[in-house]
Protein backbone atom coordinates (compact mmCIF):
# COMPACT_ATOMS: atom_id res chain seq x y z
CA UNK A 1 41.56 136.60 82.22
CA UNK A 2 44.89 137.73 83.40
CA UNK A 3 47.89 134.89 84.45
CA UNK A 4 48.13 134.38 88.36
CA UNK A 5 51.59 133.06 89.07
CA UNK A 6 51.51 130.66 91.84
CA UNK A 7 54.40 130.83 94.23
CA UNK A 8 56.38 127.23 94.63
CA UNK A 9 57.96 126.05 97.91
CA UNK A 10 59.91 122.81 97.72
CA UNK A 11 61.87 121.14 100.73
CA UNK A 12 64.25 118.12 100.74
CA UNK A 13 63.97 115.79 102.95
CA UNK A 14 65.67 112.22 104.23
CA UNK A 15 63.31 109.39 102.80
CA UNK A 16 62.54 108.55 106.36
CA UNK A 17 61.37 112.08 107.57
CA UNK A 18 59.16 112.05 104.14
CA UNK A 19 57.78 108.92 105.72
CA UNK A 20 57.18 110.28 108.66
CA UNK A 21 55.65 113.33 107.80
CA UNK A 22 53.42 110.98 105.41
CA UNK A 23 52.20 109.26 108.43
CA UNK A 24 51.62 112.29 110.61
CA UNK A 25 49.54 113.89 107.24
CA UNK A 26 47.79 110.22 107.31
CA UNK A 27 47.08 110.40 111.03
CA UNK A 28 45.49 114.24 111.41
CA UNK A 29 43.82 114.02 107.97
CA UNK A 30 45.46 116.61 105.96
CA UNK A 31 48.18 116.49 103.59
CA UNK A 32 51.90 116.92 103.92
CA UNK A 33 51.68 120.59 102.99
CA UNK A 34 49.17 121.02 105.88
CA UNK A 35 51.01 119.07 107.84
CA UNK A 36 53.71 121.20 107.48
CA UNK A 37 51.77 124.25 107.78
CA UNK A 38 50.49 123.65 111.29
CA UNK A 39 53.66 122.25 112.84
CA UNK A 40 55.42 125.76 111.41
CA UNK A 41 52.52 127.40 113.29
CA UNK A 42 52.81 125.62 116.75
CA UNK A 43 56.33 126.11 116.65
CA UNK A 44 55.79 129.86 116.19
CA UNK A 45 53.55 130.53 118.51
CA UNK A 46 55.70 128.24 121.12
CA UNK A 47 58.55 130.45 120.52
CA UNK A 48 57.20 133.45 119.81
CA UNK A 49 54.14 133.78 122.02
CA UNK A 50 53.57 137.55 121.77
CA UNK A 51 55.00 137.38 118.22
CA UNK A 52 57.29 139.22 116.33
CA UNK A 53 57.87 142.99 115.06
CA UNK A 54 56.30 141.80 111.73
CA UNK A 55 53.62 138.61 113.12
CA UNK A 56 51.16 139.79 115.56
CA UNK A 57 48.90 137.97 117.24
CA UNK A 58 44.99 137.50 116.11
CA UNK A 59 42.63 139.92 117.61
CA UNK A 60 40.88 138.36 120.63
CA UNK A 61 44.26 135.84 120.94
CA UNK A 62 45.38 134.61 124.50
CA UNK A 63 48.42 136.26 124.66
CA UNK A 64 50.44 134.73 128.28
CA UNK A 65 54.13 135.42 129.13
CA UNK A 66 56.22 132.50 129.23
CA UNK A 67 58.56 134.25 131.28
C-alpha cells in the first residue's frame, strides 16, 4: 500500500483568540479546524460573491450582485 502524505496547516494564534475559537467550535459542534473552515468560507463568498478567476461558484448556486 503506497504512503499518502498528508498536507499540514498550522496557525498561531493569541491565547485568547484560541479561546475563542474553542468556544465558537464548542457552540456550532465542530472542531476548531471546522470552525475555521466555514468562517474562511463565509468570508469568501461575502467578498467574493461571483468568485474568483480560479473559485467558481457551485452549479445551481444563487449567484446576486452586491453592487
Amino acid at each position: 500500500m503506497p504512503k499518502v502524505k498528508s498536507k499540514i496547516s498550522t496557525f498561531s494564534a493569541a491565547p485568547r483568540d484560541l479561546e475563542m475559537l474553542e468556544v465558537v467550535a464548542r457552540y456550532h459542534g465542530t472542531n476548531k479546524s471546522a470552525t475555521i473552515v466555514s468562517l474562511v468560507r463565509r468570508e469568501f463568498w461575502r467578498a467574493f460573491p461571483g468568485g474568483t478567476d480560479k473559485i467558481r461558484p457551485d452549479r445551481g448556486a444563487k449567484v446576486e450582485d452586491g453592487k
